[in-house]
C-alpha atoms as a PDB file:
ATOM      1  CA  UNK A   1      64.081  84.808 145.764  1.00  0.00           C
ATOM      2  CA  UNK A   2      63.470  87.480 142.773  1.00  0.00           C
ATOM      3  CA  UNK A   3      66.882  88.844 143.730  1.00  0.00           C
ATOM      4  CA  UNK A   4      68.815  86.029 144.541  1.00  0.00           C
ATOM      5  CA  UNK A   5      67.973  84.660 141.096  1.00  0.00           C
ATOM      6  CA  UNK A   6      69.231  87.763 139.210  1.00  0.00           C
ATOM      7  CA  UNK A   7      71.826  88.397 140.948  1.00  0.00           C
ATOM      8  CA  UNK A   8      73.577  84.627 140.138  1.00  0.00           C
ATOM      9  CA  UNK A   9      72.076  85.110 136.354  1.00  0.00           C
ATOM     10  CA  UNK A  10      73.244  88.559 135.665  1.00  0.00           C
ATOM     11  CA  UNK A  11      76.526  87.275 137.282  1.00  0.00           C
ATOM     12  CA  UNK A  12      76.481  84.666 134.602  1.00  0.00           C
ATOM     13  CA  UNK A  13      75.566  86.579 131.717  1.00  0.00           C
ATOM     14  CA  UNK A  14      78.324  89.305 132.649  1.00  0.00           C
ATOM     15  CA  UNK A  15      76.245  91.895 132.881  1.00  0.00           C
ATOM     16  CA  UNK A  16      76.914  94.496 135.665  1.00  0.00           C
ATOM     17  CA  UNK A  17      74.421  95.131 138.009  1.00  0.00           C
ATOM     18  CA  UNK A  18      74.041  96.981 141.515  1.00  0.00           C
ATOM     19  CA  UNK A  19      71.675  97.076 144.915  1.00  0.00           C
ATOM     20  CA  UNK A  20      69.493  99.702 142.463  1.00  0.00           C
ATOM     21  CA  UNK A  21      69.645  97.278 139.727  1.00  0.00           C
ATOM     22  CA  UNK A  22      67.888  94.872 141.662  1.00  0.00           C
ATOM     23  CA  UNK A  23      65.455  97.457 143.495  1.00  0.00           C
ATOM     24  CA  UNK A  24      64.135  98.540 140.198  1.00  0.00           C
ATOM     25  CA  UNK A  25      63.796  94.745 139.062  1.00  0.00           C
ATOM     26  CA  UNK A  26      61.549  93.934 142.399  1.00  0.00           C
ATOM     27  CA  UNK A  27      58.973  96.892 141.506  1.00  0.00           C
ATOM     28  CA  UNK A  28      58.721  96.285 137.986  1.00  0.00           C
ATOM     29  CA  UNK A  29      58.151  92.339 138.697  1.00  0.00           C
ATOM     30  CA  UNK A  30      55.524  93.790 141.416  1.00  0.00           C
ATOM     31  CA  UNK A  31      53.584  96.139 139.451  1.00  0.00           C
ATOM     32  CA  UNK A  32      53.543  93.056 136.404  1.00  0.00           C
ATOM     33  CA  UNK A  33      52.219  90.871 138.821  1.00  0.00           C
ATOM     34  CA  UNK A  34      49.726  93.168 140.245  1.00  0.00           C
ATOM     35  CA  UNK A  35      48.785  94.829 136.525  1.00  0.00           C
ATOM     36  CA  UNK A  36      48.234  91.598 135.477  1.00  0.00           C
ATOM     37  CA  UNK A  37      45.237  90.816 137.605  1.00  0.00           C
ATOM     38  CA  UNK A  38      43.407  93.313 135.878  1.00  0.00           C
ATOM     39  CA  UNK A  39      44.610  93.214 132.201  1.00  0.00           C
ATOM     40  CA  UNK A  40      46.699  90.274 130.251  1.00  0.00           C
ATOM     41  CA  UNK A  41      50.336  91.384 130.131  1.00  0.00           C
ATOM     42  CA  UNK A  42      52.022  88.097 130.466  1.00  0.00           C
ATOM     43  CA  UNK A  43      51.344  84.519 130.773  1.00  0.00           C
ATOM     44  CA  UNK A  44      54.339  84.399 132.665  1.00  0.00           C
ATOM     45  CA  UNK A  45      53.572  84.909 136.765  1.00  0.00           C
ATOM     46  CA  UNK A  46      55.993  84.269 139.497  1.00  0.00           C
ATOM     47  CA  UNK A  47      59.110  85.112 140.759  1.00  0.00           C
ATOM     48  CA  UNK A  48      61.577  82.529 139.751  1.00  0.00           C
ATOM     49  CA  UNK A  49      59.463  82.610 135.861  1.00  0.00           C
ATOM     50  CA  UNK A  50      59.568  86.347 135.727  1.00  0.00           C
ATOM     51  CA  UNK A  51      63.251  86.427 136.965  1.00  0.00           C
ATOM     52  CA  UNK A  52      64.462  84.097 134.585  1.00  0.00           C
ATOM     53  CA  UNK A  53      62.252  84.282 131.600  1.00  0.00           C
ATOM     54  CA  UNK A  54      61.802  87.523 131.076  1.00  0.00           C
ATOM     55  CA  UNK A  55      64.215  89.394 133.207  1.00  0.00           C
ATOM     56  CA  UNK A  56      66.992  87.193 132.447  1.00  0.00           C
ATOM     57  CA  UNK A  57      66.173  86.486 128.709  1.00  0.00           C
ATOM     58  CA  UNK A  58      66.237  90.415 127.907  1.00  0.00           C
ATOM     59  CA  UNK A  59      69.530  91.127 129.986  1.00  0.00           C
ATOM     60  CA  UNK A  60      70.857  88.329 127.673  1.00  0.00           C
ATOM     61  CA  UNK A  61      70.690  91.079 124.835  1.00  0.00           C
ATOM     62  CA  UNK A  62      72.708  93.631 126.430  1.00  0.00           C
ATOM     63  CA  UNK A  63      75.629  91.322 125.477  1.00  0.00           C
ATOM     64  CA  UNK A  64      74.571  90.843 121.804  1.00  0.00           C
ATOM     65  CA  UNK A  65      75.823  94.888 121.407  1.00  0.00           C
ATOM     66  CA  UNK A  66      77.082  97.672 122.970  1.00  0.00           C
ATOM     67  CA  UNK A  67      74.087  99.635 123.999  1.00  0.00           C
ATOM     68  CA  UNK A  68      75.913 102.147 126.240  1.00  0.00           C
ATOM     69  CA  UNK A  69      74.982 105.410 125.423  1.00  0.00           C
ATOM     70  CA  UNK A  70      72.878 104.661 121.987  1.00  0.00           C
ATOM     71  CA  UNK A  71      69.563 105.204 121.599  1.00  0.00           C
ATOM     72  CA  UNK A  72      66.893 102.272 120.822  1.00  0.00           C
ATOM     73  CA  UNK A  73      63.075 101.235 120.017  1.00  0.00           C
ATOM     74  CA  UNK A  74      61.362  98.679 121.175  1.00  0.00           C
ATOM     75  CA  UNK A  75      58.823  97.890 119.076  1.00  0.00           C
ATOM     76  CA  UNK A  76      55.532  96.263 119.876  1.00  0.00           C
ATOM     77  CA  UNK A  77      56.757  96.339 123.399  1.00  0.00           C
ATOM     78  CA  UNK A  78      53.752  94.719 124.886  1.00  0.00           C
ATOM     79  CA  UNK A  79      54.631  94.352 128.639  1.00  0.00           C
ATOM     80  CA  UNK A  80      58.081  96.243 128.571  1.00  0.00           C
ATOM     81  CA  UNK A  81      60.262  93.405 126.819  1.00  0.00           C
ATOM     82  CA  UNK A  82      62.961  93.322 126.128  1.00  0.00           C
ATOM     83  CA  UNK A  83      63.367  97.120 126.324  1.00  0.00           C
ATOM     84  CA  UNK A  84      62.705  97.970 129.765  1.00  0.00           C
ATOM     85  CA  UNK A  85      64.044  95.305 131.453  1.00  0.00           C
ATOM     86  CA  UNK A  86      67.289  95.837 129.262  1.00  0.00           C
ATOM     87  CA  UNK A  87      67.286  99.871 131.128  1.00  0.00           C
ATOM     88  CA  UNK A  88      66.774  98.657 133.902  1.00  0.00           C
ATOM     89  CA  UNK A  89      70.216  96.909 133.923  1.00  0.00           C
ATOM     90  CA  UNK A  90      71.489  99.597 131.406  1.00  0.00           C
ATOM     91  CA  UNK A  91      70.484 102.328 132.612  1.00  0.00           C
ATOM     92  CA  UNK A  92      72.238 104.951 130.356  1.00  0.00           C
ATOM     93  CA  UNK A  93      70.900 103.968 127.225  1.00  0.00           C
ATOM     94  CA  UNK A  94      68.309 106.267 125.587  1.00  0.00           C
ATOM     95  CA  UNK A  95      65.097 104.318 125.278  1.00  0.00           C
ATOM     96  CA  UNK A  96      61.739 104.222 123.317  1.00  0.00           C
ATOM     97  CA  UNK A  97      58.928 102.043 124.035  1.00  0.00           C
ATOM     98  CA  UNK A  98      56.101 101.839 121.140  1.00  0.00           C
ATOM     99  CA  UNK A  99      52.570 100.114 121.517  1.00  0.00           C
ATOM    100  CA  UNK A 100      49.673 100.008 119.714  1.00  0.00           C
ATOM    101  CA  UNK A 101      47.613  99.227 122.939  1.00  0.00           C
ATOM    102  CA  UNK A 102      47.258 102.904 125.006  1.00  0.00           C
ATOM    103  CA  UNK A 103      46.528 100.419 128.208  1.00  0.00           C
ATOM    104  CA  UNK A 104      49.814  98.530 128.149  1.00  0.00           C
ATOM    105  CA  UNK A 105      51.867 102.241 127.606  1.00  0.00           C
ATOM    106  CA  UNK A 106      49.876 103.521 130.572  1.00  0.00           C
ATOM    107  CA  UNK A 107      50.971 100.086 132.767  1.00  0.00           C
ATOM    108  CA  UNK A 108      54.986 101.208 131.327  1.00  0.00           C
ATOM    109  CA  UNK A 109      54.602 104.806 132.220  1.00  0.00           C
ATOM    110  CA  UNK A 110      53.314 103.315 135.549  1.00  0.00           C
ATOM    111  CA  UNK A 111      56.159 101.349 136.257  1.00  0.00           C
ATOM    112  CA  UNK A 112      59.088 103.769 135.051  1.00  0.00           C
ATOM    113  CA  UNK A 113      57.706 106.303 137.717  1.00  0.00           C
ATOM    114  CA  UNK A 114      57.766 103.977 140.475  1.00  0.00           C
ATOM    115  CA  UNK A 115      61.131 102.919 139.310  1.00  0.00           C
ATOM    116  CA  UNK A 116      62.384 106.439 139.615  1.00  0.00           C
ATOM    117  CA  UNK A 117      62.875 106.082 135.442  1.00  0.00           C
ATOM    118  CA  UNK A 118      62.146 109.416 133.934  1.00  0.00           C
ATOM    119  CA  UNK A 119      63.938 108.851 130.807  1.00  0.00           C
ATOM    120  CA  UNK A 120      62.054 106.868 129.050  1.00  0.00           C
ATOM    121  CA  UNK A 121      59.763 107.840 126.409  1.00  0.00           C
ATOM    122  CA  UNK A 122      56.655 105.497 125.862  1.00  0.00           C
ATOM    123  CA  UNK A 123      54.602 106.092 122.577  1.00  0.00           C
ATOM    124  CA  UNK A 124      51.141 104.834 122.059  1.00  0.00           C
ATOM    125  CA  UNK A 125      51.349 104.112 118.263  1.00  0.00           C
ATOM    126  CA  UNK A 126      50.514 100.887 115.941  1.00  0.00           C
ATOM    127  CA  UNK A 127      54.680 100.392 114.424  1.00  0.00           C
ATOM    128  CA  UNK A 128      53.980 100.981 110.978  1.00  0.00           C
ATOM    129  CA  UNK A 129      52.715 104.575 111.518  1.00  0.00           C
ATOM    130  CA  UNK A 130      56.500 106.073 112.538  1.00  0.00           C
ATOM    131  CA  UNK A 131      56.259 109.206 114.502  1.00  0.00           C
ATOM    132  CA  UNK A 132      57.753 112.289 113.238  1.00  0.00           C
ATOM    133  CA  UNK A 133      61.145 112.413 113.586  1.00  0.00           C
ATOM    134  CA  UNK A 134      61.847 109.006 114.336  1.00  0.00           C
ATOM    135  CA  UNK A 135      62.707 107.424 110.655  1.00  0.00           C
ATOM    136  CA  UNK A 136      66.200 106.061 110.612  1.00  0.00           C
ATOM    137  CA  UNK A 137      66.982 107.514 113.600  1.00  0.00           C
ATOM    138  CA  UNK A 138      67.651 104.913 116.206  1.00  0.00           C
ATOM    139  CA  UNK A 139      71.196 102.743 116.504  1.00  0.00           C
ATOM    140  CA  UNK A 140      68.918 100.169 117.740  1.00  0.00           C
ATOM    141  CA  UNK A 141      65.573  98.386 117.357  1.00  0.00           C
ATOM    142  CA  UNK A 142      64.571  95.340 119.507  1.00  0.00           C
ATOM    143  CA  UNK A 143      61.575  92.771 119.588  1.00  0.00           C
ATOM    144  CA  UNK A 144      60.479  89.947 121.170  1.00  0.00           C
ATOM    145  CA  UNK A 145      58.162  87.584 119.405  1.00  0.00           C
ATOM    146  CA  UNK A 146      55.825  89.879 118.129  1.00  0.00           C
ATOM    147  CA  UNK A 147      55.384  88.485 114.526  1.00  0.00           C
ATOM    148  CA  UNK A 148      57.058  86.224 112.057  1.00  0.00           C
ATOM    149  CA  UNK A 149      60.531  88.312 110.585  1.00  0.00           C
ATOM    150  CA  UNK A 150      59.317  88.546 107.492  1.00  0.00           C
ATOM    151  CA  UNK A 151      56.609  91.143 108.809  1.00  0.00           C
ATOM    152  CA  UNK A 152      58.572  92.942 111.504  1.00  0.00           C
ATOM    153  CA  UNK A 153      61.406  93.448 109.084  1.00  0.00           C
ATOM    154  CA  UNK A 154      59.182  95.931 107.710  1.00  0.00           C
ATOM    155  CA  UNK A 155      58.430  97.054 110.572  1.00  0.00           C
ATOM    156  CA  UNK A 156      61.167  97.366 112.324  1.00  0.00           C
ATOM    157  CA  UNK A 157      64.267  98.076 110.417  1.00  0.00           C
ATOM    158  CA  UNK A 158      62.521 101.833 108.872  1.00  0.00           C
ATOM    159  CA  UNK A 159      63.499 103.110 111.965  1.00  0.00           C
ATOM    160  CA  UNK A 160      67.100 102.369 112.191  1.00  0.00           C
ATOM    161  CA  UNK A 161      69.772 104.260 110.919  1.00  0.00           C
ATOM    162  CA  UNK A 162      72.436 102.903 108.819  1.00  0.00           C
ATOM    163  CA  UNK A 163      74.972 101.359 110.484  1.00  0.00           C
ATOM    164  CA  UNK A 164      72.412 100.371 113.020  1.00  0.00           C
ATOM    165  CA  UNK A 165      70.926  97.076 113.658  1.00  0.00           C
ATOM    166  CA  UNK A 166      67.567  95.182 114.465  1.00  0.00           C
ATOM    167  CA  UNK A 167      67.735  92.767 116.838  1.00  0.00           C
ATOM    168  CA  UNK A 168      65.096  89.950 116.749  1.00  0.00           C
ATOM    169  CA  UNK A 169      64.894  87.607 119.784  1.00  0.00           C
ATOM    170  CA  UNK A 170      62.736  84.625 118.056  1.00  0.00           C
ATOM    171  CA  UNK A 171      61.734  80.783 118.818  1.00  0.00           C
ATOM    172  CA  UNK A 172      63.608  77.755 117.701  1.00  0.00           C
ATOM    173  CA  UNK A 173      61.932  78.162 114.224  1.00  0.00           C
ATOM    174  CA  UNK A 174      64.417  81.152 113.739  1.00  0.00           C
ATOM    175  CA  UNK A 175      66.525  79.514 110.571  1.00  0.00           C
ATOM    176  CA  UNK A 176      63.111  79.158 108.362  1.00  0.00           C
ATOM    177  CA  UNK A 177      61.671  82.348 109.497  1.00  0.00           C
ATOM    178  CA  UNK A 178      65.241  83.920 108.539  1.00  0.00           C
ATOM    179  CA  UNK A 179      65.131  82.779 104.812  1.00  0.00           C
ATOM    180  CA  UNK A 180      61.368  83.347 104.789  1.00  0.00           C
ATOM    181  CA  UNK A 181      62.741  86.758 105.198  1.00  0.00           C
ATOM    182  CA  UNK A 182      65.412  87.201 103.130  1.00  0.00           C
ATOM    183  CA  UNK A 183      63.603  89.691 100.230  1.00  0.00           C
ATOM    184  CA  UNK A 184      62.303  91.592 103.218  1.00  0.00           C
ATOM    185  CA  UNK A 185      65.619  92.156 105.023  1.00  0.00           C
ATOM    186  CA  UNK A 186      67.218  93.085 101.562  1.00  0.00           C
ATOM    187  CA  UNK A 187      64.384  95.578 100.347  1.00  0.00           C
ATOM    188  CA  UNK A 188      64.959  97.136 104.251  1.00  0.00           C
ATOM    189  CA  UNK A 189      68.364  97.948 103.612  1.00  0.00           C
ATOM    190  CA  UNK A 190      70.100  95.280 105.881  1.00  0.00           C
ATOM    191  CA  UNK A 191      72.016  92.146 105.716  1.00  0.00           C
ATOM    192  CA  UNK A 192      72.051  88.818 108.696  1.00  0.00           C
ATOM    193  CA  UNK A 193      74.964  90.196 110.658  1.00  0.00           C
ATOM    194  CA  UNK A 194      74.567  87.375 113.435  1.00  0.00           C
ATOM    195  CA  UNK A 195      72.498  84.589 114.463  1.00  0.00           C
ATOM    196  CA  UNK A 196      72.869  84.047 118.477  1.00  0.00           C
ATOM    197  CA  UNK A 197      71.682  80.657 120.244  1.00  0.00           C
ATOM    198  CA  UNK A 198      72.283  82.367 124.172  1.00  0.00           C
ATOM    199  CA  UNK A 199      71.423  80.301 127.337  1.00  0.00           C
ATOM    200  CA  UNK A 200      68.868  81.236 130.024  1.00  0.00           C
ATOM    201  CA  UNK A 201      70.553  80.868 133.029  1.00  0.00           C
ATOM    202  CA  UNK A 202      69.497  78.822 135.450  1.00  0.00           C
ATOM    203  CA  UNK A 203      67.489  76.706 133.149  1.00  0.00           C
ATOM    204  CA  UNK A 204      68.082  73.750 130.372  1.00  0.00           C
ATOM    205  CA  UNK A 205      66.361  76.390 127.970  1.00  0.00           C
ATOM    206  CA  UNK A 206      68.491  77.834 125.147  1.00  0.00           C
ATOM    207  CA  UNK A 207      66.893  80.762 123.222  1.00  0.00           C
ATOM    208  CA  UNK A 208      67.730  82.763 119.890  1.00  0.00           C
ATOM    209  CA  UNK A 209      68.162  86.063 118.379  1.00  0.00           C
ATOM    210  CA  UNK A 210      69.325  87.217 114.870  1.00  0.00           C
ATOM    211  CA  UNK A 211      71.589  90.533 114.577  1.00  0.00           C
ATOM    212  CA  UNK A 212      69.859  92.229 110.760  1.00  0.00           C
ATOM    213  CA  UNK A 213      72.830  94.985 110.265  1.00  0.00           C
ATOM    214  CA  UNK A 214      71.251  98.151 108.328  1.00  0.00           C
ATOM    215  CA  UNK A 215      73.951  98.833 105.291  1.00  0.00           C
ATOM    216  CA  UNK A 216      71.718 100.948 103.421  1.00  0.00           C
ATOM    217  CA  UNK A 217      68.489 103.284 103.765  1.00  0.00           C
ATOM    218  CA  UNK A 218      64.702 101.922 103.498  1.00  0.00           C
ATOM    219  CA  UNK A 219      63.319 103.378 100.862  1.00  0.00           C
ATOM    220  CA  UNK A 220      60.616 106.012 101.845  1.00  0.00           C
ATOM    221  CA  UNK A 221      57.507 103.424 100.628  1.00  0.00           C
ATOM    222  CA  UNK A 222      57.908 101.450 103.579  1.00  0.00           C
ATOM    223  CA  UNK A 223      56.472 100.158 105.720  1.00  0.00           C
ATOM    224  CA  UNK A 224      53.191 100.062 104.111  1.00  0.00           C
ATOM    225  CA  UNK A 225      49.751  99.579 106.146  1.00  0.00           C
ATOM    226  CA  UNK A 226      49.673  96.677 108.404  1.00  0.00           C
ATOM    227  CA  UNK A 227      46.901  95.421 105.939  1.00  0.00           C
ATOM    228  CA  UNK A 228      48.602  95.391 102.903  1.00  0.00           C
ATOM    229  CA  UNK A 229      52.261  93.718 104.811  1.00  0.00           C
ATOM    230  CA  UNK A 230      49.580  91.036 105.815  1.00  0.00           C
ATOM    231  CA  UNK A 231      48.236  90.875 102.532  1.00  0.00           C
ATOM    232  CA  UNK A 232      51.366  90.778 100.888  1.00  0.00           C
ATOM    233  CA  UNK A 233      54.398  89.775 102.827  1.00  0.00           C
ATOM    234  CA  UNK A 234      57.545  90.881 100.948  1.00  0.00           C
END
């Protein structure tokens, strides 16, 4: 069933796919399933869920941009989403997964070796502590309902490079949480490029994602400590 769905959603979405495509999608979805008997990766459990709503809802972002060939974060990863299961179906895009739980990078390192994925570099690290050489230095950074965007703004956005952007996939309560945001997406250095409403296909549900274009540098006092962007939300 796993492949039957993504094979008629990837078709719809227009995103390319092949028999190795849908190989690496079965053991990922099989390790999840199995990790998560053990340790609380997703709420989400079954093949048709899996296959559409997180599968499916992270391929959807591969048509927000061109990823081909640039290099991208995902931060606060959690389970792999969106950034894994974007590589999977884009497989020559250079890809960084950060976490600041060493248990859930150890389940991704897991899976990207029995996916044959030896590319991928998976960093256990809490987002506001960047890692040497990684300031400004991605085209992309993604994230999938980690925080509200007024927090991962700061988060986020530090490491991408001008001209990049940060792409937030968020709930229906994206508008508000956009001009919540709108000191912290100015003091980052970007501008709203984009707000997407995309379909899941297969399903009634319609989710969102806003495109924060970086037109100038963060300034080198962000992102503070997690404590003090709780504390004091720009």
């Amino acid at each position: 069933m796993l492949e039957k769905l993504l094979e008629s959603g990837l078709e719809e979405l227009g995103v390319e796919y092949d028999a190795r495509t849908l190989e690496r999608y079965r053991i990922y979805f099989e390790n999840l399933e199995e990790t998560n008997k053990v340790m609380n990766l997703t709420a989400i459990s079954g093949e048709e869920d899996v296959a559409r709503l997180h599968f499916l809802d992270c391929a959807a972002v591969l048509k927000m941009e061109d990823f081909k060939g640039k290099r991208i974060i995902d931060v606060g990863t959690g389970a792999g989403f969106p950034g894994l299961a974007m590589k999977i179906a884009q497989p020559d895009m250079e890809l960084v997964l950060l976490d600041s739980l060493d248990k859930r990078i150890n389940f991704l390192r897991d899976s990207c070796a029995k996916m044959g994925i030896d590319d991928v570099k998976c960093i256990h690290a809490r987002a506001e502590e960047i890692p040497e050489g990684y300031r400004e230095s991605f085209d992309f950074a993604v994230s999938r309902a980690v925080a509200r965007l007024n927090l991962l703004c700061e988060l986020c956005l530090p490491y991408v490079k001008k001209g990049g952007a940060f792409i937030a996939m968020k709930g229906q309560e994206m508008d508000t949480e956009i001009k919540e945001a709108y000191t912290a997406i100015k003091t980052m250095g970007a501008v709203v490029e984009k707000k997407i409403d995309y379909p899941i296909p297969g399903t009634d549900i319609v989710h969102k994602a806003v495109v924060l274009r970086k037109v100038s540098d963060t300034p080198k006092k962000y992102p503070r400590r997690w404590a003090q962007i709780k504390k004091s939300p720009l």
